[in-house]
C-alpha atoms as a PDB file:
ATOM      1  CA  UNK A   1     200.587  85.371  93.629  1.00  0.00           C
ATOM      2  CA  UNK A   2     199.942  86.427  90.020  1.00  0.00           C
ATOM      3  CA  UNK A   3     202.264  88.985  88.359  1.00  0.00           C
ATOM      4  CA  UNK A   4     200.236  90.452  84.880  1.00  0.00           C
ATOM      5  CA  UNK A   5     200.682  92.767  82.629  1.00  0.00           C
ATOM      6  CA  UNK A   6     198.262  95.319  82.110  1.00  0.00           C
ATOM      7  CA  UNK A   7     197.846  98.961  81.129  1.00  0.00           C
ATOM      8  CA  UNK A   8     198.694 101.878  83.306  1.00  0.00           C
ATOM      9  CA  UNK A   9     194.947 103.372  82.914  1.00  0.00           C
ATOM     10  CA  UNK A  10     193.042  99.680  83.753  1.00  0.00           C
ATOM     11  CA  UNK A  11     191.424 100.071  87.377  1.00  0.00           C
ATOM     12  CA  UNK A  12     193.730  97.943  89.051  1.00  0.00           C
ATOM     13  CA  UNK A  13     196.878  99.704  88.151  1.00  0.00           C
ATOM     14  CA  UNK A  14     194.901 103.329  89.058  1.00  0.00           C
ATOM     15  CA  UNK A  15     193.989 102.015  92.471  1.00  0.00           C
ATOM     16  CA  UNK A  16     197.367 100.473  93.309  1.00  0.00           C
ATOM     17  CA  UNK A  17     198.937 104.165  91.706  1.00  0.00           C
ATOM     18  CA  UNK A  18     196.820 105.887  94.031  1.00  0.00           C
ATOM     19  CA  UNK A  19     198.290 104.086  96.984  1.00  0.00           C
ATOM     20  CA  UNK A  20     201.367 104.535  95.624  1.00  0.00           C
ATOM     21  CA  UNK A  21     201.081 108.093  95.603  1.00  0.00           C
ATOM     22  CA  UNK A  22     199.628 108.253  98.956  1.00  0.00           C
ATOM     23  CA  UNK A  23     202.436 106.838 100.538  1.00  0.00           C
ATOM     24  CA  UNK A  24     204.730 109.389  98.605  1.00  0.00           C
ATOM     25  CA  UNK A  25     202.488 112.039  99.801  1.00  0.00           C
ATOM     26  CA  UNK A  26     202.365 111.232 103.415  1.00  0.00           C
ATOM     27  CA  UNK A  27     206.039 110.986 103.236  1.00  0.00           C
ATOM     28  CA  UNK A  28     206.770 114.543 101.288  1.00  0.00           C
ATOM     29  CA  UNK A  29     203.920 116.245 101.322  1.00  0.00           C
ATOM     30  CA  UNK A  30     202.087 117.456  97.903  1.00  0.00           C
ATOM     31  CA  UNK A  31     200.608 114.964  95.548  1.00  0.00           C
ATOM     32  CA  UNK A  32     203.164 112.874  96.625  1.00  0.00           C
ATOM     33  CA  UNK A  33     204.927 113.106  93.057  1.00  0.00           C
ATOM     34  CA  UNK A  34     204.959 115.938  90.263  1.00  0.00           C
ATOM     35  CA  UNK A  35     207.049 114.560  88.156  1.00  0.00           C
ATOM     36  CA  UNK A  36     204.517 114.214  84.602  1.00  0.00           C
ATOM     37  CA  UNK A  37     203.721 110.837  83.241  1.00  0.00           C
ATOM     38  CA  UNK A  38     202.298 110.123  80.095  1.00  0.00           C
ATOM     39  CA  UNK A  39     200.211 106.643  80.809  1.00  0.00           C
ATOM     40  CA  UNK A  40     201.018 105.617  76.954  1.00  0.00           C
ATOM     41  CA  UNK A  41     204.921 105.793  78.138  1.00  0.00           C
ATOM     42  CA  UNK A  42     204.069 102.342  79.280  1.00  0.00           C
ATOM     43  CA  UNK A  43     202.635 100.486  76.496  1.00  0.00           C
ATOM     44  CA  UNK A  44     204.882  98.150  74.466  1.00  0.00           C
ATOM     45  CA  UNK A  45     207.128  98.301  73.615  1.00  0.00           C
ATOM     46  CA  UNK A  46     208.678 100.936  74.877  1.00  0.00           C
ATOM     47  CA  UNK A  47     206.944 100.264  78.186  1.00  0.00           C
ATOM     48  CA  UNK A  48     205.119  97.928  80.311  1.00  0.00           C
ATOM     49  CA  UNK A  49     203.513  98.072  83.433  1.00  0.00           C
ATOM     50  CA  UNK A  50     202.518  95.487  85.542  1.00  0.00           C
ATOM     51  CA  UNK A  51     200.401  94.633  88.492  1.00  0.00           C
ATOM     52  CA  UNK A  52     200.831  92.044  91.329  1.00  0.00           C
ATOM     53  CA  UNK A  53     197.938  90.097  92.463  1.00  0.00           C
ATOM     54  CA  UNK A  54     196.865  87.973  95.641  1.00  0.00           C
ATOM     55  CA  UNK A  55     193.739  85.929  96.198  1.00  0.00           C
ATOM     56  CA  UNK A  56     192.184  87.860  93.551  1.00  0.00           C
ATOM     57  CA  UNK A  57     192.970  91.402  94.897  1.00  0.00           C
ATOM     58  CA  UNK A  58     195.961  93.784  93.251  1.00  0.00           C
ATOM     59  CA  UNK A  59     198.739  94.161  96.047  1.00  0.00           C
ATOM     60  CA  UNK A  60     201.713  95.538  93.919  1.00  0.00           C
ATOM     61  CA  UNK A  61     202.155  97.323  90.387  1.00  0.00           C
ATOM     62  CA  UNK A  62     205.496  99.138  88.796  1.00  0.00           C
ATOM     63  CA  UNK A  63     206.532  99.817  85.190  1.00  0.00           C
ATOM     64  CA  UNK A  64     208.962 100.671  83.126  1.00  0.00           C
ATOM     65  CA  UNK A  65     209.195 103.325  80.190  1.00  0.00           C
ATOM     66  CA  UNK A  66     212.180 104.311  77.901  1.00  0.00           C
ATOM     67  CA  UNK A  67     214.022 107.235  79.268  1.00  0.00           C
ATOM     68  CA  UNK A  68     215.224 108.676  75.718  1.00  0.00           C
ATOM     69  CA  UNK A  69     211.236 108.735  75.500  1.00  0.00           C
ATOM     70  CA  UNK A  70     211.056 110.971  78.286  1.00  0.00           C
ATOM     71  CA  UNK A  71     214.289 113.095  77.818  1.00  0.00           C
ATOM     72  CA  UNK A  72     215.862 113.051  74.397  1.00  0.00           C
ATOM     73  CA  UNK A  73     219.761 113.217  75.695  1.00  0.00           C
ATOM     74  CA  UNK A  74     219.630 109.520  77.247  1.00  0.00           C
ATOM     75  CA  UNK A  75     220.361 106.580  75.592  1.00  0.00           C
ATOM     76  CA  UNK A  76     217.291 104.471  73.888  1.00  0.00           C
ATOM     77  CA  UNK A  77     218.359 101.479  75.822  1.00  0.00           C
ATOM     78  CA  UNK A  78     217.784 102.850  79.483  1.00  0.00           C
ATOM     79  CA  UNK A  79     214.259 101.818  81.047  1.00  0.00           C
ATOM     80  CA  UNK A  80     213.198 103.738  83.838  1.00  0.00           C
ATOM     81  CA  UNK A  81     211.277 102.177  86.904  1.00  0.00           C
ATOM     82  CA  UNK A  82     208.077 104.255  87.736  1.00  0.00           C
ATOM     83  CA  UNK A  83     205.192 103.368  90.282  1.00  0.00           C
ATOM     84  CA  UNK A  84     206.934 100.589  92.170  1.00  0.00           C
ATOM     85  CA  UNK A  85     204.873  99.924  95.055  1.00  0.00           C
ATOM     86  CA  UNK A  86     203.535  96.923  97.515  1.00  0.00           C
ATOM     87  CA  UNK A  87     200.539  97.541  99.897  1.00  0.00           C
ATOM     88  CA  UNK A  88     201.413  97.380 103.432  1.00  0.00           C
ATOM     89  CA  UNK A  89     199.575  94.497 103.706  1.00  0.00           C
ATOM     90  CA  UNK A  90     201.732  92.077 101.284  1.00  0.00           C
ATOM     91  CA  UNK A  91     205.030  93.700 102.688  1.00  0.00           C
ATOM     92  CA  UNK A  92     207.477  91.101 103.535  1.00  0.00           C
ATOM     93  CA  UNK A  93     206.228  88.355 101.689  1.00  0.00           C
ATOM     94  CA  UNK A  94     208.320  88.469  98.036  1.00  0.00           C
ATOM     95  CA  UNK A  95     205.968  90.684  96.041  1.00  0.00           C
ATOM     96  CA  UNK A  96     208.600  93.237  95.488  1.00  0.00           C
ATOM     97  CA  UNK A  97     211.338  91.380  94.698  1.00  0.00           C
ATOM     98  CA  UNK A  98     209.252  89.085  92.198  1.00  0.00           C
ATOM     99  CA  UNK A  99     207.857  92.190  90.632  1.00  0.00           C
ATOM    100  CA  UNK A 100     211.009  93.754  90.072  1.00  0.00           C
ATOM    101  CA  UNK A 101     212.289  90.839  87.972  1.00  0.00           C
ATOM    102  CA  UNK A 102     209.393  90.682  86.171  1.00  0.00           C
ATOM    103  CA  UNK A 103     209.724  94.365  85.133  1.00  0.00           C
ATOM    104  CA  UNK A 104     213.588  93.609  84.150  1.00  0.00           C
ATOM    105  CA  UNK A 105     213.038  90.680  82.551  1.00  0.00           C
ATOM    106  CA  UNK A 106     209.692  93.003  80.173  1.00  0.00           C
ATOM    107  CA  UNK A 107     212.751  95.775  79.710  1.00  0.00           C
ATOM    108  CA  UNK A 108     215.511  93.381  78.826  1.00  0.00           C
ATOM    109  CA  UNK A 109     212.786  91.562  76.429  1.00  0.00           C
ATOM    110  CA  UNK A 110     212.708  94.927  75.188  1.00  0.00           C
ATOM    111  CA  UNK A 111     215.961  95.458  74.280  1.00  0.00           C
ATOM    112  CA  UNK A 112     217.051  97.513  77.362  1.00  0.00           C
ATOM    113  CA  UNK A 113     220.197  97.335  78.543  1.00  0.00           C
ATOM    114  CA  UNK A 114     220.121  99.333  81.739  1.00  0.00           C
ATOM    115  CA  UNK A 115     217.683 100.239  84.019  1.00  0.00           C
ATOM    116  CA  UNK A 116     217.075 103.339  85.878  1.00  0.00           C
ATOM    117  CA  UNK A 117     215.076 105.005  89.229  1.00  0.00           C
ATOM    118  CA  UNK A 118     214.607 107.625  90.913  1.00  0.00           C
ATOM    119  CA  UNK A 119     213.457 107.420  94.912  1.00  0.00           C
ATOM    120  CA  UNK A 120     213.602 109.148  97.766  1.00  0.00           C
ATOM    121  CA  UNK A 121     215.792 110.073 101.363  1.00  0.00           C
ATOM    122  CA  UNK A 122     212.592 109.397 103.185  1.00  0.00           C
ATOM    123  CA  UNK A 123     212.254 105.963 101.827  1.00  0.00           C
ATOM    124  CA  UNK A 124     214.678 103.964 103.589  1.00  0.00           C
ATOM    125  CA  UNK A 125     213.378 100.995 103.152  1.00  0.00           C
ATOM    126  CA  UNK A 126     213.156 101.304  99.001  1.00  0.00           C
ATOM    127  CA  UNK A 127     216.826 102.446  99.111  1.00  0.00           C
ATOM    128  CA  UNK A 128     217.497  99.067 101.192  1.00  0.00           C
ATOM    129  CA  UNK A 129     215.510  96.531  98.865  1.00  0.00           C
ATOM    130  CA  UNK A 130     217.124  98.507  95.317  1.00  0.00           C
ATOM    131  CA  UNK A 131     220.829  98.010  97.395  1.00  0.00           C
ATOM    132  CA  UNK A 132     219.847  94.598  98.361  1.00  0.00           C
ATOM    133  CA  UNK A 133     218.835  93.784  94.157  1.00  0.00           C
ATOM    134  CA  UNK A 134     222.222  95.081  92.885  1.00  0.00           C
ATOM    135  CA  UNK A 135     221.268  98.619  92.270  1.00  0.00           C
ATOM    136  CA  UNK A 136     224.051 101.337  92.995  1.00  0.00           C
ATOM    137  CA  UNK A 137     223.912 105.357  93.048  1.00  0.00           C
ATOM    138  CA  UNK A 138     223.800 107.059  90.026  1.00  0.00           C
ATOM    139  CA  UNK A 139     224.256 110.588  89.279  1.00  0.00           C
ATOM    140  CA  UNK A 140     220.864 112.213  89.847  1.00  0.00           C
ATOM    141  CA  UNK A 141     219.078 112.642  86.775  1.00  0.00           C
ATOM    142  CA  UNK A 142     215.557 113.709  85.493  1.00  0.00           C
ATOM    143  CA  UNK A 143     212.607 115.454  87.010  1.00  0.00           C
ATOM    144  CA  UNK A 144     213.623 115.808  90.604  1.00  0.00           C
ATOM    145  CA  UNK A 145     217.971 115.938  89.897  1.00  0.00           C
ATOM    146  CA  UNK A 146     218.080 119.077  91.996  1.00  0.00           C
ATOM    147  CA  UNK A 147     215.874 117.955  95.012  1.00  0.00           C
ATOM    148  CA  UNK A 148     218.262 117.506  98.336  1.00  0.00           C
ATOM    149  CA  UNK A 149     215.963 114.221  98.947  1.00  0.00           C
ATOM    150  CA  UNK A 150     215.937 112.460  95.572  1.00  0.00           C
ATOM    151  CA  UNK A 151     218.587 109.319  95.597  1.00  0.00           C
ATOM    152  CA  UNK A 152     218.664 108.043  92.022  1.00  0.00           C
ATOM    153  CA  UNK A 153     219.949 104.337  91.393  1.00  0.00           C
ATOM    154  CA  UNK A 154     220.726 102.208  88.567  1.00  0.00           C
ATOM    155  CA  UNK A 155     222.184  98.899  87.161  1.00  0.00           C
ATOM    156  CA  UNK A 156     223.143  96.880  84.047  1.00  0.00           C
ATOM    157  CA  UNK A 157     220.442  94.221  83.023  1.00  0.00           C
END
């Protein structure tokens, strides 16, 4: 498996985003997520997003983007993790947990200190693997803070 960095408009990332947000919708209904994103949020280097690949085939993607980019009252060393997401088929096998230390190790490159998320009740098993990496609740924050469903974590990098 092949983690590489790539732009958030590139084919790849759009295909594994569309997944992504397929899951989310089947899960909540909607477009599976509202909340607006800017794709040049994710170009260094106040961003970076990434893409997973397996026998020549993306299987995973997430980035980061600066949160005081986003909303002004946050501090310009908090990243926030967007568009994490592993096909069903590479589930189980280490793709998440590699790609989430690749996009830590981009953000801490990048000067962040902290690092951010937003996901969901109806996402158990994200809420287990963020747990699991050292990720605790944080006051909810952002585009959803009011939904009963959102469960916002974070942790120190």
């Amino acid at each position: 498996m092949e983690i590489k960095p790539t732009r958030f408009g590139a084919p790849a990332a759009q295909k594994m985003i569309a997944a992504a947000l397929a899951d989310l919708a089947e899960r909540y209904g909607g477009s599976g997520d509202d909340n607006p994103i800017d794709p040049l949020q994710f170009d260094p280097p106040e961003g970076g997003f990434l893409v997973a690949w397996r026998s020549g085939e993306p299987v995973g993607c997430g980035g980061w983007r600066t949160l005081a980019h986003v909303q002004e009252e946050f501090a310009e060393d908090i990243a926030e993790i967007k568009r994490m997401y592993v096909a069903p088929t590479a589930r189980g096998k280490g793709v998440a947990d590699r790609l989430l230390q690749a996009l830590e190790e981009s953000a801490r490159e990048a000067g962040m200190r902290r690092v951010w998320l937003e996901t969901g009740a109806r996402q158990p098993e994200a809420i287990a693997f963020y747990e699991r990496n050292g990720y605790e609740r944080i006051t909810d924050y952002g585009y959803y803070k009011d939904a009963t469903d959102v469960r916002s974590f974070g942790r120190d990098l």
